[in-house]
Protein backbone atom coordinates (compact mmCIF):
# COMPACT_ATOMS: atom_id res chain seq x y z
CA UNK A 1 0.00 0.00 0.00
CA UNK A 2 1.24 3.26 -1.26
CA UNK A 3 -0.71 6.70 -0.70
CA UNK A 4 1.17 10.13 -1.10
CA UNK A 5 -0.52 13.43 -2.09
CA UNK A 6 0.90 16.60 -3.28
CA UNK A 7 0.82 19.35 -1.51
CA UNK A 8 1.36 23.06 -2.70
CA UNK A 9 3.62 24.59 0.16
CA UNK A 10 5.43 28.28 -0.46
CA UNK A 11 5.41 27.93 -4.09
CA UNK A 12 7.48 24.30 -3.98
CA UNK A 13 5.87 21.45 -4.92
CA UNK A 14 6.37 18.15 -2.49
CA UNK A 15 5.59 14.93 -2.14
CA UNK A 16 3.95 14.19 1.38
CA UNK A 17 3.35 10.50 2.47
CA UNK A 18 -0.07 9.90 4.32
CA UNK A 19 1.17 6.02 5.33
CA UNK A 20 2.21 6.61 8.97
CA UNK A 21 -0.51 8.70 10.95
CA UNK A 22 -3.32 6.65 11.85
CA UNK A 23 -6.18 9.04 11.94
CA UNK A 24 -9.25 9.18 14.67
CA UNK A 25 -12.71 8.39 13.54
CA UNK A 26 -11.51 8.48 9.69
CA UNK A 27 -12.24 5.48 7.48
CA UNK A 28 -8.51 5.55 6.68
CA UNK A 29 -7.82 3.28 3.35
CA UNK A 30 -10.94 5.53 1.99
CA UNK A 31 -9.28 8.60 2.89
CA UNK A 32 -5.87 7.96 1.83
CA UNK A 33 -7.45 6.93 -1.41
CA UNK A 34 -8.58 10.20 -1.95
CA UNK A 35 -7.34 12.81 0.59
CA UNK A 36 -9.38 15.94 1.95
CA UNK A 37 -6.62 17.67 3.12
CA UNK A 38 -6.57 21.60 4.80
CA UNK A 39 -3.47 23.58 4.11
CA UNK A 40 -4.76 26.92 5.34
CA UNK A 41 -7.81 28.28 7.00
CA UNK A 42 -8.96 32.08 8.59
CA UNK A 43 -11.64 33.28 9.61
CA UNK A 44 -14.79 31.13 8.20
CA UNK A 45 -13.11 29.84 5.51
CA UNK A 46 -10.20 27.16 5.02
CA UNK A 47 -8.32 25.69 1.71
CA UNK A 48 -7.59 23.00 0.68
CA UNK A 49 -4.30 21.05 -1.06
CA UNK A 50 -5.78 21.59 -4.28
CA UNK A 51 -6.24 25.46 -4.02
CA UNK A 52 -10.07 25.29 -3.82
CA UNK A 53 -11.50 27.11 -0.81
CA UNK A 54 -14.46 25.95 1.31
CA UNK A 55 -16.72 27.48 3.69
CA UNK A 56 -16.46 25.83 7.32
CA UNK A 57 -19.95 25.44 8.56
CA UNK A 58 -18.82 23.31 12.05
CA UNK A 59 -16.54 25.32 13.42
CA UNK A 60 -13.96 23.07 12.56
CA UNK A 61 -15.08 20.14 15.04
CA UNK A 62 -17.49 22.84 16.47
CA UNK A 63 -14.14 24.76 18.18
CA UNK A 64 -13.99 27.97 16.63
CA UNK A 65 -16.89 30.27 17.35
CA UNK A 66 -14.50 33.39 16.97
CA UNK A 67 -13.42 32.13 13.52
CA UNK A 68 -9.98 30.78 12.40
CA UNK A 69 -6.10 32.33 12.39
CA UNK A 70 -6.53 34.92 15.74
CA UNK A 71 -4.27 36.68 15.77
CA UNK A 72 -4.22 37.63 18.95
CA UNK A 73 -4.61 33.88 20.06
CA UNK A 74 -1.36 33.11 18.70
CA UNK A 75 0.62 36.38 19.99
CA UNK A 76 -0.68 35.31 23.23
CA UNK A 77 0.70 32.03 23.07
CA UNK A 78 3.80 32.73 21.73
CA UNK A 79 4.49 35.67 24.56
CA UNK A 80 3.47 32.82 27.16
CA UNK A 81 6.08 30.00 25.32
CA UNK A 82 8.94 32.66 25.61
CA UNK A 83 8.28 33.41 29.16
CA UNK A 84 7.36 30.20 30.76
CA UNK A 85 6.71 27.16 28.35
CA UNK A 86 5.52 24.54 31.01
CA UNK A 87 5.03 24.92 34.68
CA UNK A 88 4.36 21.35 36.86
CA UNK A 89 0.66 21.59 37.42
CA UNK A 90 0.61 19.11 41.01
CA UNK A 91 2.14 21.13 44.19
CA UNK A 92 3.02 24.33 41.72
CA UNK A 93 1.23 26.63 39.99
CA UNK A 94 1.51 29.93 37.59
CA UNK A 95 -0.93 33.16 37.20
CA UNK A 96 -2.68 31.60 33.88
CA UNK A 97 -4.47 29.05 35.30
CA UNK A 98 -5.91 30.87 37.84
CA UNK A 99 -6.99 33.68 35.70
CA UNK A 100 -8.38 31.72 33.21
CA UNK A 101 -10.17 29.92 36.17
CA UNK A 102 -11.71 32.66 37.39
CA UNK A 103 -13.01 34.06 33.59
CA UNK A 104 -14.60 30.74 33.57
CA UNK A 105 -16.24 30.74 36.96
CA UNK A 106 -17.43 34.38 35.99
CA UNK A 107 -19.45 32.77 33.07
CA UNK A 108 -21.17 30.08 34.71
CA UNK A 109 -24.37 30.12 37.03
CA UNK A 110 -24.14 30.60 40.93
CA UNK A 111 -22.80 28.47 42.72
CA UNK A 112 -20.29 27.20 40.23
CA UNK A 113 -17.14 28.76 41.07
CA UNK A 114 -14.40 26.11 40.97
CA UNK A 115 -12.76 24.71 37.95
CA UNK A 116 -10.60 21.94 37.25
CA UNK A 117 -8.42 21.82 34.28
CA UNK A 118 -8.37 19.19 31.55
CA UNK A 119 -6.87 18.19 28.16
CA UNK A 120 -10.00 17.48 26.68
CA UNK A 121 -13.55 16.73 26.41
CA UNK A 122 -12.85 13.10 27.00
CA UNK A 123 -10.76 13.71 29.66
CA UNK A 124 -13.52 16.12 31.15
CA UNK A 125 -15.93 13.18 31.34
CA UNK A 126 -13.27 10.75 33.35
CA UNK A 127 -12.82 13.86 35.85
CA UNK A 128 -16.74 14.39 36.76
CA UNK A 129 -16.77 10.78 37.32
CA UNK A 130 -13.97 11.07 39.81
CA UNK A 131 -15.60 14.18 41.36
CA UNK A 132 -18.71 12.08 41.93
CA UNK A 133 -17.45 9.49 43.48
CA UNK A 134 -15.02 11.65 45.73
CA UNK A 135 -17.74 13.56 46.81
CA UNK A 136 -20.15 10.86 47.70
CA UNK A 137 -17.27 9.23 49.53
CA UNK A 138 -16.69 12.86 51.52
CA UNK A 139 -20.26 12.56 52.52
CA UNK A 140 -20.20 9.06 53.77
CA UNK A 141 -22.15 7.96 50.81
CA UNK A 142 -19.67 5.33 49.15
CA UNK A 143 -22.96 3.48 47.91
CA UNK A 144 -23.59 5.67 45.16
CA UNK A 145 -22.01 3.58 42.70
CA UNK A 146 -24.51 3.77 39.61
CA UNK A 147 -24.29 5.91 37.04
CA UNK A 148 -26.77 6.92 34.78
CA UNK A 149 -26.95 8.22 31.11
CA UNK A 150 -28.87 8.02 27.68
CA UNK A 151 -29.06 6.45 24.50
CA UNK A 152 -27.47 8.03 21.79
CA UNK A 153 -25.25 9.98 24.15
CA UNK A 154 -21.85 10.72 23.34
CA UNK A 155 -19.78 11.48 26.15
CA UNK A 156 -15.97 11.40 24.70
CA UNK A 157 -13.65 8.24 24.14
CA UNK A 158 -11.81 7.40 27.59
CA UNK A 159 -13.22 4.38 28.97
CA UNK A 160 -15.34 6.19 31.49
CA UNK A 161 -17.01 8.41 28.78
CA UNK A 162 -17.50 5.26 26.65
CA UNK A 163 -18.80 3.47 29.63
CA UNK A 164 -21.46 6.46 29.45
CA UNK A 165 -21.78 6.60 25.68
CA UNK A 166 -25.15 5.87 23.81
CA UNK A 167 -23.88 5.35 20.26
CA UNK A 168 -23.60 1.95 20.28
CA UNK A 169 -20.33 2.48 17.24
CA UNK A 170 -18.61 4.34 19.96
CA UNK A 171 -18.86 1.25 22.69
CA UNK A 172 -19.12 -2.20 20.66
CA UNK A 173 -15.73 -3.08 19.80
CA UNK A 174 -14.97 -1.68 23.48
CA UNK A 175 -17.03 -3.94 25.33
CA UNK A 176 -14.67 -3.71 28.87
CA UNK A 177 -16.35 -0.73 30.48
CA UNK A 178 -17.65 0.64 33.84
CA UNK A 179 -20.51 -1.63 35.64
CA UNK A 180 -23.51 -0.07 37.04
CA UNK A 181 -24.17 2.04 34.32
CA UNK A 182 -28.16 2.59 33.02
CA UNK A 183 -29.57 4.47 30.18
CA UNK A 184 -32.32 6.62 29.78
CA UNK A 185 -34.28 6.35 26.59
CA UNK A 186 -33.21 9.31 23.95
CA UNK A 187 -35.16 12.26 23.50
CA UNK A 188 -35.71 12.29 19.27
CA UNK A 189 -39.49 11.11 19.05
CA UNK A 190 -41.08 11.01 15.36
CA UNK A 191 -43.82 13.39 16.43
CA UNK A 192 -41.40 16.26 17.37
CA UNK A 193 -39.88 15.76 13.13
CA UNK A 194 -39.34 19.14 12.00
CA UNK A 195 -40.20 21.05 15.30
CA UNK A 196 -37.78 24.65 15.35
CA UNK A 197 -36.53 24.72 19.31
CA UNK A 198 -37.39 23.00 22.06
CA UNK A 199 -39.81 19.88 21.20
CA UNK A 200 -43.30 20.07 22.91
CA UNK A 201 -43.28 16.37 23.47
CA UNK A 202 -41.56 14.29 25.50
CA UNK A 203 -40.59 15.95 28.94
CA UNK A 204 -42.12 12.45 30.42
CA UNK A 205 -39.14 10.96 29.02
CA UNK A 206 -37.67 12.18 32.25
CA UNK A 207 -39.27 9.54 33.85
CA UNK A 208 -36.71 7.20 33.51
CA UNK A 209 -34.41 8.11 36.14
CA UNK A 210 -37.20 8.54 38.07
CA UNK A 211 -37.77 4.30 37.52
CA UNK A 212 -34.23 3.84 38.19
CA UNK A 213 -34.62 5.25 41.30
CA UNK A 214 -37.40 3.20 42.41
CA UNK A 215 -35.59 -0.37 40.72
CA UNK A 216 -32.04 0.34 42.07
CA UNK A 217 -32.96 2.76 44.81
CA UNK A 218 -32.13 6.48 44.86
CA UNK A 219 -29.68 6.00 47.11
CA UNK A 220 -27.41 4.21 44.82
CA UNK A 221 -27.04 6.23 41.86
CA UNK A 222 -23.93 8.77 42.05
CA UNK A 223 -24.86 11.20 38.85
CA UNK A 224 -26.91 11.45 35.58
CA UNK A 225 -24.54 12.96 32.55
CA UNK A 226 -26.27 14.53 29.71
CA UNK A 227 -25.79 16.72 26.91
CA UNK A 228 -28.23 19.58 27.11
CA UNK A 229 -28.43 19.58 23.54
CA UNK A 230 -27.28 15.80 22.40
CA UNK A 231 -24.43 17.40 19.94
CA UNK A 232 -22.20 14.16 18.34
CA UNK A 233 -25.68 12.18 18.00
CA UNK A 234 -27.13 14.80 15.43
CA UNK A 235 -28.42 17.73 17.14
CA UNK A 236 -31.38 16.48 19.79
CA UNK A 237 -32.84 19.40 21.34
CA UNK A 238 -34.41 18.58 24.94
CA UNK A 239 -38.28 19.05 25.39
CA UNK A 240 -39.39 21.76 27.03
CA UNK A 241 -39.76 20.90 30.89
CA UNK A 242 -37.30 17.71 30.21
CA UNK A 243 -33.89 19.05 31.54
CA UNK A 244 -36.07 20.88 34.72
CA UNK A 245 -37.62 17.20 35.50
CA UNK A 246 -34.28 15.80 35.84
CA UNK A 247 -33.35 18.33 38.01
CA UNK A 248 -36.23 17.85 40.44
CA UNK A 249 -35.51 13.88 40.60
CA UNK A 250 -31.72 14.32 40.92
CA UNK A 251 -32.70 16.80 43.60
CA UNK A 252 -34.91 14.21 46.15
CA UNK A 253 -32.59 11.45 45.74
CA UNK A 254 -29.54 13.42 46.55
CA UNK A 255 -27.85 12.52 42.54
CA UNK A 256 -25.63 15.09 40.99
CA UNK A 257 -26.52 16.71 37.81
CA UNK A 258 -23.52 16.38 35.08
CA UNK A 259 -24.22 19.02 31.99
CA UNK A 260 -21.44 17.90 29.38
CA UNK A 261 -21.15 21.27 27.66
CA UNK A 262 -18.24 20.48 25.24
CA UNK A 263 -20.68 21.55 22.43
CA UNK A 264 -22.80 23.63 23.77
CA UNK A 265 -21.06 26.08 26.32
CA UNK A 266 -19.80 29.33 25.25
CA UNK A 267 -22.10 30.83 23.25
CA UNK A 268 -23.48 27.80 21.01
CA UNK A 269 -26.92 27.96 22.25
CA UNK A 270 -26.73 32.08 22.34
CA UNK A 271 -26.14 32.18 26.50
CA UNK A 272 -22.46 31.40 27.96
CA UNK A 273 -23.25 28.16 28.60
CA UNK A 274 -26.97 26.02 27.85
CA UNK A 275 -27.61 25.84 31.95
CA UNK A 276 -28.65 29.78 31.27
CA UNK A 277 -30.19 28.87 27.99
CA UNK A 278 -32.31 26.31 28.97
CA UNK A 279 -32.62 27.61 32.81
CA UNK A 280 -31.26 24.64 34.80
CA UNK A 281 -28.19 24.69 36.78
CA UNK A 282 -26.43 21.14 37.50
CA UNK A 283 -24.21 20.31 40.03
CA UNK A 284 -20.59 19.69 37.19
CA UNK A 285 -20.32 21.11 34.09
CA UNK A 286 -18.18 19.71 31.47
CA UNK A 287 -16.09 21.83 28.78
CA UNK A 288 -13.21 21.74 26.23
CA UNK A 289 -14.03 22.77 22.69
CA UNK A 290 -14.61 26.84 22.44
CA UNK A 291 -12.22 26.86 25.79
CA UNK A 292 -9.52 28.19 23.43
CA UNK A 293 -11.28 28.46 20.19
CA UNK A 294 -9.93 25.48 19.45
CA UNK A 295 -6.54 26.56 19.05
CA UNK A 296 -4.82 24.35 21.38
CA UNK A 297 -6.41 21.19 23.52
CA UNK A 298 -7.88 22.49 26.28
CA UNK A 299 -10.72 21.23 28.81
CA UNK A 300 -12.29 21.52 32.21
CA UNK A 301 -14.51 20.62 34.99
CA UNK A 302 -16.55 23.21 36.68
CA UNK A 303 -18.33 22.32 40.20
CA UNK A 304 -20.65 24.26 42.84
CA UNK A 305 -19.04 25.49 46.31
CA UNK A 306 -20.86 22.14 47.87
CA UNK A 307 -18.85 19.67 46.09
CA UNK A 308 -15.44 21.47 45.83
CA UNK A 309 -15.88 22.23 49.26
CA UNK A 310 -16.97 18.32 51.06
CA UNK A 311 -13.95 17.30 49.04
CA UNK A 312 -11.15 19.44 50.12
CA UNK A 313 -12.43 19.62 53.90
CA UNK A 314 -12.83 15.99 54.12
CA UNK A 315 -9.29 15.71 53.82
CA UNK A 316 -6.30 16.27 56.55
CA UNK A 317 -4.76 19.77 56.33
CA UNK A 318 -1.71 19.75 54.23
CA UNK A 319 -2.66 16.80 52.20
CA UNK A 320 -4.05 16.30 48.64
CA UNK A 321 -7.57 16.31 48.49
CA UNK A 322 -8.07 14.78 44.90
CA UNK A 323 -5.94 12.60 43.52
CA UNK A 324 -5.90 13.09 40.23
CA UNK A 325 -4.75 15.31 37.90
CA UNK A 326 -2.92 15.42 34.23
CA UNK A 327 0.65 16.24 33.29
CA UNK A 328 -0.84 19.27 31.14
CA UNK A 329 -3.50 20.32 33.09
CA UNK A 330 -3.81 24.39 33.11
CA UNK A 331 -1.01 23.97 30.53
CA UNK A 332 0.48 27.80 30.68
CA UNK A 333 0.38 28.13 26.57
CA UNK A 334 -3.16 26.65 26.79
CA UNK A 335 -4.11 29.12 28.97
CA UNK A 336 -2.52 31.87 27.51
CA UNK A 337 -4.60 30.58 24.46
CA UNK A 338 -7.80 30.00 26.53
CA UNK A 339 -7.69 34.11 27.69
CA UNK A 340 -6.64 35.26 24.64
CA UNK A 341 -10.02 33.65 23.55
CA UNK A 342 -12.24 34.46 26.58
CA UNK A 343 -11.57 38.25 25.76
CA UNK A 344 -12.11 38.07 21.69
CA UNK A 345 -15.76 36.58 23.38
CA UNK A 346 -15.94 39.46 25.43
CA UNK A 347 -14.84 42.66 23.51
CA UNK A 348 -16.81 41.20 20.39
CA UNK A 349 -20.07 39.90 21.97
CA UNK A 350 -20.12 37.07 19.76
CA UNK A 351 -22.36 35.02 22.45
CA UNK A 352 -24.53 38.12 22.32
CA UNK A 353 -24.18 37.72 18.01
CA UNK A 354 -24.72 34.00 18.48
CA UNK A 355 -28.20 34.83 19.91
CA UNK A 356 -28.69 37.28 17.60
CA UNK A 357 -27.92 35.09 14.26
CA UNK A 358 -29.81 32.31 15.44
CA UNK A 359 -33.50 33.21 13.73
CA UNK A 360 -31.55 33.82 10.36
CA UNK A 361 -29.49 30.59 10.54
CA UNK A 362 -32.53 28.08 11.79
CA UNK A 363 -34.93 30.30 9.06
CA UNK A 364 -31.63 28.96 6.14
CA UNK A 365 -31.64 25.62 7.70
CA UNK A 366 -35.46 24.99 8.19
CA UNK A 367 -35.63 26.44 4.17
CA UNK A 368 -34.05 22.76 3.18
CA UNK A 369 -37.14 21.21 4.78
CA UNK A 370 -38.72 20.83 1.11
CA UNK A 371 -35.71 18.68 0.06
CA UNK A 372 -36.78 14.93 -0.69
CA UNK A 373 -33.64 14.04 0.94
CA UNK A 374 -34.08 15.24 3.98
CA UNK A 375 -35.89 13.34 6.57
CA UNK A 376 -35.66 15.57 9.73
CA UNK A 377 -33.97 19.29 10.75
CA UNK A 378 -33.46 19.97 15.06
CA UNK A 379 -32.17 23.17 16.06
CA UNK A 380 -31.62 25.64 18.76
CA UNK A 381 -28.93 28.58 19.19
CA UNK A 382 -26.07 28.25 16.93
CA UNK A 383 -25.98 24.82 15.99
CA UNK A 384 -28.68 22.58 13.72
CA UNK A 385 -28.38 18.80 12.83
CA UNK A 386 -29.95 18.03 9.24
CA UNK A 387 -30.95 13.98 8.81
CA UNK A 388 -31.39 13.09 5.46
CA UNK A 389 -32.91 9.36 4.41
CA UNK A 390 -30.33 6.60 4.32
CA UNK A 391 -29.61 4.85 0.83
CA UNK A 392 -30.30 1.10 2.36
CA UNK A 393 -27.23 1.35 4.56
CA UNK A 394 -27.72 3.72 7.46
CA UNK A 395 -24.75 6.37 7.53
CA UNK A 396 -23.20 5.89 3.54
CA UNK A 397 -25.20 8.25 1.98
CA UNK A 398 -24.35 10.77 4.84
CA UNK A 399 -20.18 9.70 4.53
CA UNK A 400 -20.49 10.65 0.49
CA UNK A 401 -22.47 13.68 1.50
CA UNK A 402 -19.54 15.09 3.54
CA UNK A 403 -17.03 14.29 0.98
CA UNK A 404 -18.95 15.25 -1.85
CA UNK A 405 -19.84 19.16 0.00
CA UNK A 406 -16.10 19.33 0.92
CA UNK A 407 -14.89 19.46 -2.60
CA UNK A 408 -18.19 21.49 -3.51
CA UNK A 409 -17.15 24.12 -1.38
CA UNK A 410 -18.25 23.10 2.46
CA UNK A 411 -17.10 21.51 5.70
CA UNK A 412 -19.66 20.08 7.67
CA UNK A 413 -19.67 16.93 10.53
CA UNK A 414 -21.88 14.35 9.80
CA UNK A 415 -23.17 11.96 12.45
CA UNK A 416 -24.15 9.05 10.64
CA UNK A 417 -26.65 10.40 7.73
CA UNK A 418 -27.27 13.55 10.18
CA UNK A 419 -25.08 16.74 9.19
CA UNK A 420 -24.57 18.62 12.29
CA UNK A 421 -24.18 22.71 11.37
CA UNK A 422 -22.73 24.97 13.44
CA UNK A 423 -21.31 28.13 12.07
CA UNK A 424 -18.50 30.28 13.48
CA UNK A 425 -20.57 33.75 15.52
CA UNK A 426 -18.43 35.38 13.29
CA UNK A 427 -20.39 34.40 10.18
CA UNK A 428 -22.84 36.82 8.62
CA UNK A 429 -25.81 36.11 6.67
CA UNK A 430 -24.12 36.17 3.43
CA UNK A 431 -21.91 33.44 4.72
CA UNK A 432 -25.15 31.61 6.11
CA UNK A 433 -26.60 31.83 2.80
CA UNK A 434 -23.56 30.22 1.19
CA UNK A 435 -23.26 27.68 3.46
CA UNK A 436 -27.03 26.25 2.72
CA UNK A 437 -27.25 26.55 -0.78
CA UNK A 438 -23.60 24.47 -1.31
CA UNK A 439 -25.75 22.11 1.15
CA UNK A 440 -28.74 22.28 -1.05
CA UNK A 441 -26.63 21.89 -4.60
CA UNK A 442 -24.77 18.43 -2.92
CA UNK A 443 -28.77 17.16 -2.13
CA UNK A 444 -29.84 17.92 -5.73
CA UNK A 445 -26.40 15.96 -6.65
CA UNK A 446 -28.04 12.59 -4.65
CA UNK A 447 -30.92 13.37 -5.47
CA UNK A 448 -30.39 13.10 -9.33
CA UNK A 449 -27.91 10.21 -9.31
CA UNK A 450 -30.88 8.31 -6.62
């Protein structure tokens, strides 16, 4: 096996093998066969090894809300490398983290004031699940061992998040994962098809925990993780009253509420984070993503004053409270990258131009609801999942879709056959206009050769 492609770099032509990197959720023979490769990208757009530009309608892996090549993102980290490149994060510290910490705390509802630093999404998920458990155990409630999630969650690809994970892709070749782990039934329904917003149906979906509590007793279950808005899955907005129901349960059995905001904290659904969106406030809150605007890996925990504080009194004075912890966490250049971005959020208001874009974007979306390709559209905020009809084999004609918008002119995730948009708050409506009608043209492609 042989795969090289050529790549146009400062005017001089080279060969570049694609043999040795072994990339993450890529069908990799397929892609080395034919190679979407990005050489270059600012602001909404990117380019590709060919030349040909294309508009990027995810945010990149929905990371980039301020837009691509910020430049004062990158000053910021380089001024950080040439002053202090690393600092050891356990028994040391430097001023980044702890600024960045509190910008973040600032952002999130009352009382959610401490934050815990990451490398990732994934690595967010493994940490609440810690925090649980210590915090049970500070309370002298070591029985909570069950955890509880939902189908068709997505919840990162450490063993605890794929112990929590819904998408049965994510979990089956993986079959070694945490015990005592339920699932709620998913929120999609086929009566809600097409509904703008919040679904009017199915806040008695709730009810599951609720049963869980009375099969495996309340007293037993530690947390409940869920995505506000189910992001990965393809977009599944919560019913109105759902996310308040689970509140009230978790809240007379004693169970923490997890919010994994990865996708949807700040700014996606048009608030900092979807707790103010969607008016519930959980106990952990889950982030990584928009941290930095993508720009380098970056994640974190957030908790109220009751948990941060049962942990670290629980413990002797003078000794570590929490063990756990990564080599990079609060990583000075990723927080150097992480303020940089917090303050292009700020001086621009792009959550407040999130919130403000949102009837334009969901009006461009819903517009593809005429399509006879298109099965489904969910949306709230900033971000809108598109299902089209499988071809026979649920998630090809959704693979070729991607590929075939890419070298129309458009990046866009796909889930399966669901394309999951999420523009950049940078975008304006021209740019939201050229983003659905590149979707529309690769439709009429399908439908034609159907």
């Amino acid at each position: 096996m042989s795969a090289s492609v050529q790549v146009l770099e400062h005017d001089k032509q080279r060969v570049n093998t694609l043999e040795h990197h072994w990339m993450p959720f890529t069908g990799n023979r397929d892609f080395k066969s034919a190679p979407r490769l990005v050489v270059r990208s600012e602001g909404v757009y990117c380019w590709n090894h060919t030349g040909g530009r294309l508009i990027d309608g995810s945010s990149g892996l929905f990371c980039c809300p301020a837009g691509h090549g910020r430049k004062e993102i990158a000053d910021a980290v380089h001024a950080q490398m040439t002053t202090n490149d690393y600092t050891a994060p356990f028994q040391l510290g430097h001023p980044g983290s702890f600024a960045l910490a509190s910008k973040v705390a600032k952002l999130l509802p009352e009382p959610i004031n401490s934050v815990f630093f990451t490398n990732s999404g994934s690595e967010s998920i493994d940490t609440a699940l810690k925090i649980a458990m210590a915090y049970h155990r500070a309370c002298g409630q070591s029985q909570r061992i069950r955890f509880v999630s939902r189908e068709r969650a997505y919840h990162g690809v450490n063993m605890g998040g794929v112990s929590l994970s819904g998408m049965v892709k994510n979990r089956e070749t993986f079959p070694v994962t945490m015990p005592n782990v339920v699932m709620m039934r998913h929120t999609w329904l086929e009566e809600n098809r097409f509904q703008r917003g919040q679904p009017t149906s199915g806040a008695d979906l709730a009810d599951d925990l609720q049963r869980f509590c009375e099969t495996y007793g309340g007293g037993t279950i530690a947390a409940v993780f869920v995505e506000p808005v189910a992001g990965s899955t393809g977009t599944l907005v919560p019913p109105v009253g759902y996310l308040q129901r689970l509140r009230e349960i978790c809240d007379r059995h004693g169970i923490l509420l997890v919010f994994d905001e990865v996708i949807c904290g700040f700014g996606r659904m048009g608030t900092p984070f979807a707790a103010d969106a969607f008016g519930v406030t959980p106990d952990i809150v889950t982030m990584a993503k928009a941290l930095t605007n993508g720009a380098i890996p970056m994640g974190a925990v957030a908790v109220t004053d009751t948990i941060y504080e049962a942990i670290t009194d629980a413990a002797p004075e003078n000794a570590i409270e929490f063990f756990h912890g990564y080599t990079y966490s609060g990583h000075p250049a990723a927080c150097a990258a992480g303020l940089a971005a917090q303050e292009i959020y700020e001086q621009e208001g792009l959550f407040e131009r999130a919130a403000a874009m949102s009837d334009y974007f969901l009006d461009a979306v819903w517009s593809l609801r005429d399509h006879p390709l298109v099965f489904d559209i969910r949306g709230y905020g900033m971000m809108a999942g598109v299902e089209v009809l499988d071809d026979g084999a649920p998630g090809r004609r959704g693979g070729q879709l991607q590929k075939d918008m890419f070298w129309n002119g458009l990046h866009v995730k796909f889930t399966g056959d669901t394309a999951i948009l999420a523009p950049a708050f940078i975008a304006e409506k021209a740019h939201i206009d050229e983003m659905i009608d590149v979707f529309r043209k690769t439709l009429d492609q399908h439908a034609r050769a159907a």
